[in-house]
N, C-alpha and C. Protein backbone atom coordinates (compact mmCIF):
# COMPACT_ATOMS: atom_id res chain seq x y z
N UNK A 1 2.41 -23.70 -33.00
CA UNK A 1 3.36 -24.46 -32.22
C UNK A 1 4.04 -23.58 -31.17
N UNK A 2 4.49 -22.30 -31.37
CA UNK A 2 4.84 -21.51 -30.83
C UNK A 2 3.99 -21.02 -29.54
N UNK A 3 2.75 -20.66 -29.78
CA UNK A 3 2.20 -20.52 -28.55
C UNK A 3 2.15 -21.41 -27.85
N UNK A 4 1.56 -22.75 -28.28
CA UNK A 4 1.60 -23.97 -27.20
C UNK A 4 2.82 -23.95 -26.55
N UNK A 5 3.82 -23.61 -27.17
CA UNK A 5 5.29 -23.60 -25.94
C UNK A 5 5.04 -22.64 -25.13
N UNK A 6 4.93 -21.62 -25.49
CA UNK A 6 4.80 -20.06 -24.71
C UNK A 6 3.71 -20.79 -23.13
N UNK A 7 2.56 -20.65 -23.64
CA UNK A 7 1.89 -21.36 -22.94
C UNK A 7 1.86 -22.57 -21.89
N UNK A 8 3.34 -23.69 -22.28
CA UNK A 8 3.41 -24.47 -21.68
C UNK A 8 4.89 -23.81 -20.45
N UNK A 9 5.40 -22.82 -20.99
CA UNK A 9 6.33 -22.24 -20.15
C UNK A 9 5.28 -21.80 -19.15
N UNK A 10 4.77 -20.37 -19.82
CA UNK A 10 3.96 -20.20 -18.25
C UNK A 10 3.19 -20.72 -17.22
N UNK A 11 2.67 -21.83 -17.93
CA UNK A 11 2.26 -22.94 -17.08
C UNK A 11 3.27 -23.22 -15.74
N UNK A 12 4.37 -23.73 -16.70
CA UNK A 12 5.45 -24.09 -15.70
C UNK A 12 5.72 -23.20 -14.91
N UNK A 13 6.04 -22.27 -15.23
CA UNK A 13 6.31 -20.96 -14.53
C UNK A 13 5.27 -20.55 -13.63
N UNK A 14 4.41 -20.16 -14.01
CA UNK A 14 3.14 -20.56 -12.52
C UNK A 14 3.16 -21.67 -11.86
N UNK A 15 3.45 -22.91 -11.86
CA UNK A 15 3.42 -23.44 -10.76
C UNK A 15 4.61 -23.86 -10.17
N UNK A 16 6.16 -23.38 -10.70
CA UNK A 16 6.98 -23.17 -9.95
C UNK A 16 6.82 -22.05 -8.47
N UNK A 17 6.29 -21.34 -9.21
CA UNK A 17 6.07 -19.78 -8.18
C UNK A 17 5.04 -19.98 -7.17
N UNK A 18 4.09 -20.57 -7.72
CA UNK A 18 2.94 -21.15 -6.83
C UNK A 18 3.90 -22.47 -5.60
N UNK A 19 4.29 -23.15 -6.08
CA UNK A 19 5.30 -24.04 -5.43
C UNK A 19 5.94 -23.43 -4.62
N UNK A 20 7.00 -22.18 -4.82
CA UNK A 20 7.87 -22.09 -3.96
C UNK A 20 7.27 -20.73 -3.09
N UNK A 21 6.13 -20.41 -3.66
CA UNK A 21 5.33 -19.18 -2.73
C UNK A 21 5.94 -18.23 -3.04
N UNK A 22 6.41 -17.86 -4.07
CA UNK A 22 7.27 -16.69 -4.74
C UNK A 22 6.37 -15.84 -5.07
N UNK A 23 4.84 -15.93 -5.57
CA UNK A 23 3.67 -15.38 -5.58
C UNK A 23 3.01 -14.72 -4.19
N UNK A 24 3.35 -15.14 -3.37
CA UNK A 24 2.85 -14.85 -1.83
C UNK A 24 2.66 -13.08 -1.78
N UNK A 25 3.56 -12.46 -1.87
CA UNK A 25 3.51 -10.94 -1.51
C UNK A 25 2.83 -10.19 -3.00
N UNK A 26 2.71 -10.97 -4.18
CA UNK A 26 1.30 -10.27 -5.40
C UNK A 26 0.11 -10.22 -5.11
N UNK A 27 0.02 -11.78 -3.78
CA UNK A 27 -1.50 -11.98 -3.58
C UNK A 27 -1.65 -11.16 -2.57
N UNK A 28 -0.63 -11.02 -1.01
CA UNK A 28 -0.80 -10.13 -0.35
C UNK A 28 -1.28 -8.39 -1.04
N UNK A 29 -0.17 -8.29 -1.63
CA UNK A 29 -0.84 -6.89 -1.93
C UNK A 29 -2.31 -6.54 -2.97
N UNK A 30 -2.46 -7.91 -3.71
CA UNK A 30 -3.77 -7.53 -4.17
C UNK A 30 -4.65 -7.47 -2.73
N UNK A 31 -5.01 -8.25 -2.36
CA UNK A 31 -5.53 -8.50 -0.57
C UNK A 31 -5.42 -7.36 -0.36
N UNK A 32 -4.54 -6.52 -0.11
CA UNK A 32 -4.58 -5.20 0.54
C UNK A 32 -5.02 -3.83 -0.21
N UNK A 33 -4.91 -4.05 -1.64
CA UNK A 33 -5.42 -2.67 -2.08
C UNK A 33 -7.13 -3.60 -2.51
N UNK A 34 -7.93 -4.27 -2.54
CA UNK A 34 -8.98 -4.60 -2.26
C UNK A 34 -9.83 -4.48 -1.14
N UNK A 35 -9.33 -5.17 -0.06
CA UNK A 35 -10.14 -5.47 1.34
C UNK A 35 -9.50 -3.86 2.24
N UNK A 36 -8.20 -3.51 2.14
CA UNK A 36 -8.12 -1.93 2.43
C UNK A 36 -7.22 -1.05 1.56
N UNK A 37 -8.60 -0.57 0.77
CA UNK A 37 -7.97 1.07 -0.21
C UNK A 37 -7.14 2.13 0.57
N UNK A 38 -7.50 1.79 1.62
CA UNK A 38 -6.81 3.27 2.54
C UNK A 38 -5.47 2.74 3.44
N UNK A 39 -5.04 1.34 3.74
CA UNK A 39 -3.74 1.42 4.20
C UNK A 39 -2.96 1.00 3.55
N UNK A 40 -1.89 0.92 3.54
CA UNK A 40 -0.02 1.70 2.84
C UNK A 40 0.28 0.16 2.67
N UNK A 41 0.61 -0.28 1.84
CA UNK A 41 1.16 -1.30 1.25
C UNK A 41 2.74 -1.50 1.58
N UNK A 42 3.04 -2.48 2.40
CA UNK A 42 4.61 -3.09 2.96
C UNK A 42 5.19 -3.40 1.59
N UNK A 43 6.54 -2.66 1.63
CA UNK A 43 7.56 -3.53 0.66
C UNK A 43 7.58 -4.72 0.95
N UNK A 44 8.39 -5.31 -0.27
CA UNK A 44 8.50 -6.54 -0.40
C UNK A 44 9.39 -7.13 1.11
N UNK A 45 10.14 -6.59 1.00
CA UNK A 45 11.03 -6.73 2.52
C UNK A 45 10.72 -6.76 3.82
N UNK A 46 9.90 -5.78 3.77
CA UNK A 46 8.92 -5.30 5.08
C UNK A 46 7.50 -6.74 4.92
N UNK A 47 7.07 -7.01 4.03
CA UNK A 47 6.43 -8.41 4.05
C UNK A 47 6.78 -9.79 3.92
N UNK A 48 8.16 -9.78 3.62
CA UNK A 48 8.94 -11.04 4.05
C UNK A 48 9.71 -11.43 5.39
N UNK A 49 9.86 -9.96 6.03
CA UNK A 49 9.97 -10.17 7.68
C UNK A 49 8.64 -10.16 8.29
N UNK A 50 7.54 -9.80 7.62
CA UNK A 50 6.53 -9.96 8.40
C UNK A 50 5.88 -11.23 8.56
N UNK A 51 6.21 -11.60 7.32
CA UNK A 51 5.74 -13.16 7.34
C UNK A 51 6.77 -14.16 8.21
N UNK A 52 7.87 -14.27 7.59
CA UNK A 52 9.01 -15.16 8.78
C UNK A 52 8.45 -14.74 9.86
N UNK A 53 8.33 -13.78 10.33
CA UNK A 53 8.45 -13.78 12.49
C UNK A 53 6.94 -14.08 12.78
N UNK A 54 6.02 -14.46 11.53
CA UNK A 54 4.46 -14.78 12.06
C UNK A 54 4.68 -16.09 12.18
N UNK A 55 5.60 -16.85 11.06
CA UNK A 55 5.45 -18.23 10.98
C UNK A 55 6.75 -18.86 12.18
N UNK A 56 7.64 -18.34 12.74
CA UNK A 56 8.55 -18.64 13.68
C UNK A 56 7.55 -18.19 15.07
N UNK A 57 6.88 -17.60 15.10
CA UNK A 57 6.00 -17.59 16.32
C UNK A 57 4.67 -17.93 16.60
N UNK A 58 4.84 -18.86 15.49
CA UNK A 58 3.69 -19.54 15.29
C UNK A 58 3.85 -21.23 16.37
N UNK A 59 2.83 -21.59 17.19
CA UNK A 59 3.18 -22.61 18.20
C UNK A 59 3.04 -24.01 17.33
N UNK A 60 2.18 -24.06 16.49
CA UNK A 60 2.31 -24.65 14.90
C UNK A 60 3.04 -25.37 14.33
N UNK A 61 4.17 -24.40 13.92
CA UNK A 61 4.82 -24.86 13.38
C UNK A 61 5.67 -25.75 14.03
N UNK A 62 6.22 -26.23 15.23
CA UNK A 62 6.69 -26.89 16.18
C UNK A 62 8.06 -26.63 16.26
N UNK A 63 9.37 -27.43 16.87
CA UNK A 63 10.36 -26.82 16.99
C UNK A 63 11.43 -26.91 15.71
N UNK A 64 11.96 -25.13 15.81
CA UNK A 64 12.64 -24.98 14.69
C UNK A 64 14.27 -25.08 15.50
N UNK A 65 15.23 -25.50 14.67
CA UNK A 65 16.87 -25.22 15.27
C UNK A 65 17.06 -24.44 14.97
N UNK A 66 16.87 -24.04 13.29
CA UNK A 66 18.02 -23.13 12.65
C UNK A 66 17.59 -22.32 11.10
C-alpha cells in the first residue's frame, strides 16, 4: 500500500514539474553534457535569463505588456 502511494506522489510530482517546466534546466543540462562534453554548463540563473530574453524576443510569442 505504501509504495502505491509513494509512487502515486511521484507521479504527481512529475507532472506538476513537467507542467510548470520546473524540469526545463535538468533536461537542458542533460542536453549539454551529452550533445557537448566539452562546453561549461550555465547555472541555473544564467539559464533562466537565457531562456526569458529567447522567449521575449521571440516574434512568436506576440505582444507582451508586462
Amino acid at each position: 500500500m505504501r509504495s502505491a502511494f509513494r509512487r502515486a506522489v511521484s507521479g504527481v510530482r512529475w507532472y506538476v514539474r513537467e507542467l510548470t517546466d520546473e524540469s526545463a534546466y535538468e533536461r537542458y543540462v542533460a542536453h549539454v553534457r551529452k550533445e557537448h562534453p566539452e562546453a561549461a554548463v550555465p547555472d541555473r540563473r544564467a539559464f533562466e535569463r537565457m531562456r526569458t530574453e529567447r522567449q521575449e524576443n521571440d516574434p512568436r510569442q506576440g505582444f507582451r505588456c508586462c
